[in-house]
Protein backbone atom coordinates (compact mmCIF):
# COMPACT_ATOMS: atom_id res chain seq x y z
CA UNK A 1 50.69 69.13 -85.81
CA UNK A 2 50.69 66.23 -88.13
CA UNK A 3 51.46 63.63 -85.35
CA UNK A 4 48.47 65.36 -83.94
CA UNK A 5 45.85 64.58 -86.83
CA UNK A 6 46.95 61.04 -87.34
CA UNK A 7 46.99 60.76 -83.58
CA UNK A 8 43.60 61.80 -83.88
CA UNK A 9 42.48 59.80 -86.75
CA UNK A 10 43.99 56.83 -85.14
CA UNK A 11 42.02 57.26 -82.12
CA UNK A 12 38.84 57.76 -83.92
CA UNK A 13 39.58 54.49 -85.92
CA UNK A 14 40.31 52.44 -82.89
CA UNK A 15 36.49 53.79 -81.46
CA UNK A 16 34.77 53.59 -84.59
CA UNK A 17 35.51 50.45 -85.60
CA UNK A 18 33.89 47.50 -84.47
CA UNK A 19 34.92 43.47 -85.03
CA UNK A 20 31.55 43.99 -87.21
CA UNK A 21 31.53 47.11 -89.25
CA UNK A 22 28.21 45.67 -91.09
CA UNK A 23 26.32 45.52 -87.81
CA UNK A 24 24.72 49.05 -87.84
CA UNK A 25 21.09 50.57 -86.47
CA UNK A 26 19.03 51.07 -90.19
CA UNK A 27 17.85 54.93 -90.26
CA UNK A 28 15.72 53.73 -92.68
CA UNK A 29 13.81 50.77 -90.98
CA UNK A 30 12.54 52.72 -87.95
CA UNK A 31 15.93 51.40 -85.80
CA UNK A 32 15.87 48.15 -87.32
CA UNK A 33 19.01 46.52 -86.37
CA UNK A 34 21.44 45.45 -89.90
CA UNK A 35 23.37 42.60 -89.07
CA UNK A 36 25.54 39.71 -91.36
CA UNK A 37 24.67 37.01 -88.89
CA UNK A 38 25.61 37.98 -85.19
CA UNK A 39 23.35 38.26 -81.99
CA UNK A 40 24.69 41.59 -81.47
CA UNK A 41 25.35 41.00 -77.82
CA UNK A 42 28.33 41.43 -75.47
CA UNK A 43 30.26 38.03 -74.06
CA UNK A 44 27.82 38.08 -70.83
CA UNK A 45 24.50 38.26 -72.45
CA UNK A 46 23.94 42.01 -71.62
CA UNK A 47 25.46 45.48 -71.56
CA UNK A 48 25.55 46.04 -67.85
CA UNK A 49 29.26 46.62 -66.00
CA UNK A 50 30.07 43.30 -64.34
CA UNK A 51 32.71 45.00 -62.65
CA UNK A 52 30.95 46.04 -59.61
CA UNK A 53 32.25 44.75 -56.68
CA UNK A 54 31.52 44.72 -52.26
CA UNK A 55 33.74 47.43 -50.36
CA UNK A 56 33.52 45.62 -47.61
CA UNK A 57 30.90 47.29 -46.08
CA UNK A 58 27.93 46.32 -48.23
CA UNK A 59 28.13 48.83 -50.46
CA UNK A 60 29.26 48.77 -54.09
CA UNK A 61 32.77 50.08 -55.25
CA UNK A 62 31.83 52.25 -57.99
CA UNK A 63 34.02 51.51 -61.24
CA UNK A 64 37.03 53.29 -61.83
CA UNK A 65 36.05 54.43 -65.28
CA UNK A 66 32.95 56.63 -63.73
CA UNK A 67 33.70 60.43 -64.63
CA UNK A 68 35.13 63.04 -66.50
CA UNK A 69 38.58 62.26 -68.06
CA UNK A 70 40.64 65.06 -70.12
CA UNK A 71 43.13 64.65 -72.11
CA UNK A 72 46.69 65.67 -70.19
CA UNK A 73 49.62 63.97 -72.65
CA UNK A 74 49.75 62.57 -76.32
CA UNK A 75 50.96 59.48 -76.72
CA UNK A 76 54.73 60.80 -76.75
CA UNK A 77 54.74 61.60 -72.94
CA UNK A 78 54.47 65.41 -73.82
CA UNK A 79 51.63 67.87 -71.87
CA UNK A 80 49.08 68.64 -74.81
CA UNK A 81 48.26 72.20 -75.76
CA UNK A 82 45.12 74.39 -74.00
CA UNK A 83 43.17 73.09 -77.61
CA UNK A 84 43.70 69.44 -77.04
CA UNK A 85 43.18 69.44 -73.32
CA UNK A 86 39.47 70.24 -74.08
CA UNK A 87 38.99 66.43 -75.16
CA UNK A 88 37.09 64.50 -73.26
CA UNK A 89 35.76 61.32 -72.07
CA UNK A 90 32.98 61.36 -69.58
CA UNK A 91 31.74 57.41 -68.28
CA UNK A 92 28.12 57.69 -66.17
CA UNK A 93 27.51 55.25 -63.86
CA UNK A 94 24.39 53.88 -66.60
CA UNK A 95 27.13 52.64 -68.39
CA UNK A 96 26.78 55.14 -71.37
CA UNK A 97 29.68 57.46 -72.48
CA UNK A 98 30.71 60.32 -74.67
CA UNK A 99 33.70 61.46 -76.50
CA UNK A 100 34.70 64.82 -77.37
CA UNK A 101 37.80 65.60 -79.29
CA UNK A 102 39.21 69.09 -80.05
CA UNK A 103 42.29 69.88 -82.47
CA UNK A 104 43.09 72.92 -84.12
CA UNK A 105 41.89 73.42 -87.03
CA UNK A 106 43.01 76.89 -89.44
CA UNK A 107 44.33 78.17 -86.07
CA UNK A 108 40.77 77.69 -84.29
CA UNK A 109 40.41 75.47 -81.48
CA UNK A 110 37.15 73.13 -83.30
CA UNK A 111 35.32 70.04 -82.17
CA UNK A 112 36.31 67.25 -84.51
CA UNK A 113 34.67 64.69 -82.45
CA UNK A 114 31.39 63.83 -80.66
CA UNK A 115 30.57 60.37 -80.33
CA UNK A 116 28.17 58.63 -77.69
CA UNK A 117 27.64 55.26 -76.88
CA UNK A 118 27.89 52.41 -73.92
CA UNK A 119 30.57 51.27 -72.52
CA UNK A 120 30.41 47.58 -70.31
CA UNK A 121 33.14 45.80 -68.01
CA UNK A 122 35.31 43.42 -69.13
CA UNK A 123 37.00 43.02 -66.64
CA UNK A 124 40.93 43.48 -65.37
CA UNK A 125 40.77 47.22 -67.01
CA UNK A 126 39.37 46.09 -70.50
CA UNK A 127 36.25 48.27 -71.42
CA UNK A 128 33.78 47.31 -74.59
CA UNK A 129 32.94 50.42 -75.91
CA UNK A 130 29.89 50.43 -78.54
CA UNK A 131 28.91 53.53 -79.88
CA UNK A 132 25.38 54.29 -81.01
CA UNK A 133 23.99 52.56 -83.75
CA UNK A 134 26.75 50.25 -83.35
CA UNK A 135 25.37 46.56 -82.00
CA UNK A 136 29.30 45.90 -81.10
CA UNK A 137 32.92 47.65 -80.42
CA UNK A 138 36.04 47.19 -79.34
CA UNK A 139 37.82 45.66 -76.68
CA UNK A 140 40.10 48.65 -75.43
CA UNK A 141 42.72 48.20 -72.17
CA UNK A 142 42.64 51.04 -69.39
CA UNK A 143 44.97 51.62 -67.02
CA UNK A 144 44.14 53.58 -64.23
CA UNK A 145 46.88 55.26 -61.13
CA UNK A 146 46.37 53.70 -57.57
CA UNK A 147 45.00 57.31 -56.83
CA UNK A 148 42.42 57.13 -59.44
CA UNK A 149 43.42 60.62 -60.50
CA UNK A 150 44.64 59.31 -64.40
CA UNK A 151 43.81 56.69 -66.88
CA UNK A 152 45.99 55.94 -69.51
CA UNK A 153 44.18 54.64 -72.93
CA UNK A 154 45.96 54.01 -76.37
CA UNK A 155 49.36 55.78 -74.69
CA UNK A 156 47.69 59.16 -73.87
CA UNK A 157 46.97 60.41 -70.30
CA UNK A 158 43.81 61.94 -69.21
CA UNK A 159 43.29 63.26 -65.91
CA UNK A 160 39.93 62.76 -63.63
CA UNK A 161 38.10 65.87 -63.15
């Protein structure tokens, strides 16, 4: 259970923190953006997924990252209880994204978690993701099965659904 909460923790660190913690929408300014000195904008100039690519047939191939992810294993290879499978990621194709996390909490399965944001390309499986109010985010590696049916992110499995 305690590998669980810092697990947790951990994760929400890694998506909460940005390379500019100071860089944060002002409630108090009518969405004013708070910055120490940076632009505020992602390496390409804008927030769209530069990831989208020509099947061959003039379509687009849709990015991998699109959908509804739930957690399947923690980051020691093990299947995750019923509690922890109800976390989830879900990536629209607008580019925004939430996160939900469950854990038990007093032996009640509770949200601990509910964050929303955007989430751009950065190519080869690398993913900014910026929540709200946040002008930046991390850089975070994906890694997705030939099948598309799991992604792996900070050593935990989630499965497509």
């Amino acid at each position: 259970m305690k590998k669980i909460i810092i697990l947790s923790l951990a994760l929400l660190c890694l998506f909460s923190c940005s390379s500019n913690d100071s860089e944060m929408v002002n409630p108090d300014t009518s969405g004013e953006v708070v910055t120490d000195g940076g632009d505020g904008s992602d390496s390409n100039g804008g927030t769209d997924s530069d990831s989208d690519s020509d099947n061959g047939d003039g379509t687009e191939a849709k990015d991998p990252i699109i959908g509804t992810w739930t957690l399947f294993t923690g980051t020691d290879g093990v299947e995750v209880n019923d509690c922890l499978k109800k976390t989830t990621f879900i990536f629209n194709e607008d580019n925004s994204y939430s996160q939900i996390e469950y854990n038990m909490v007093n032996n009640s399965c509770d949200e601990i978690l509910n964050v929303t944001g955007e989430w751009t390309s950065k190519g080869n499986d690398v993913y900014n993701l910026r929540r709200d109010t946040y002008t930046s985010g991390p850089d975070v590696d994906f890694e997705f099965s030939e099948d598309g049916k799991t992604m792996v992110v900070v050593r935990q499995t989630y499965k497509r659904q």
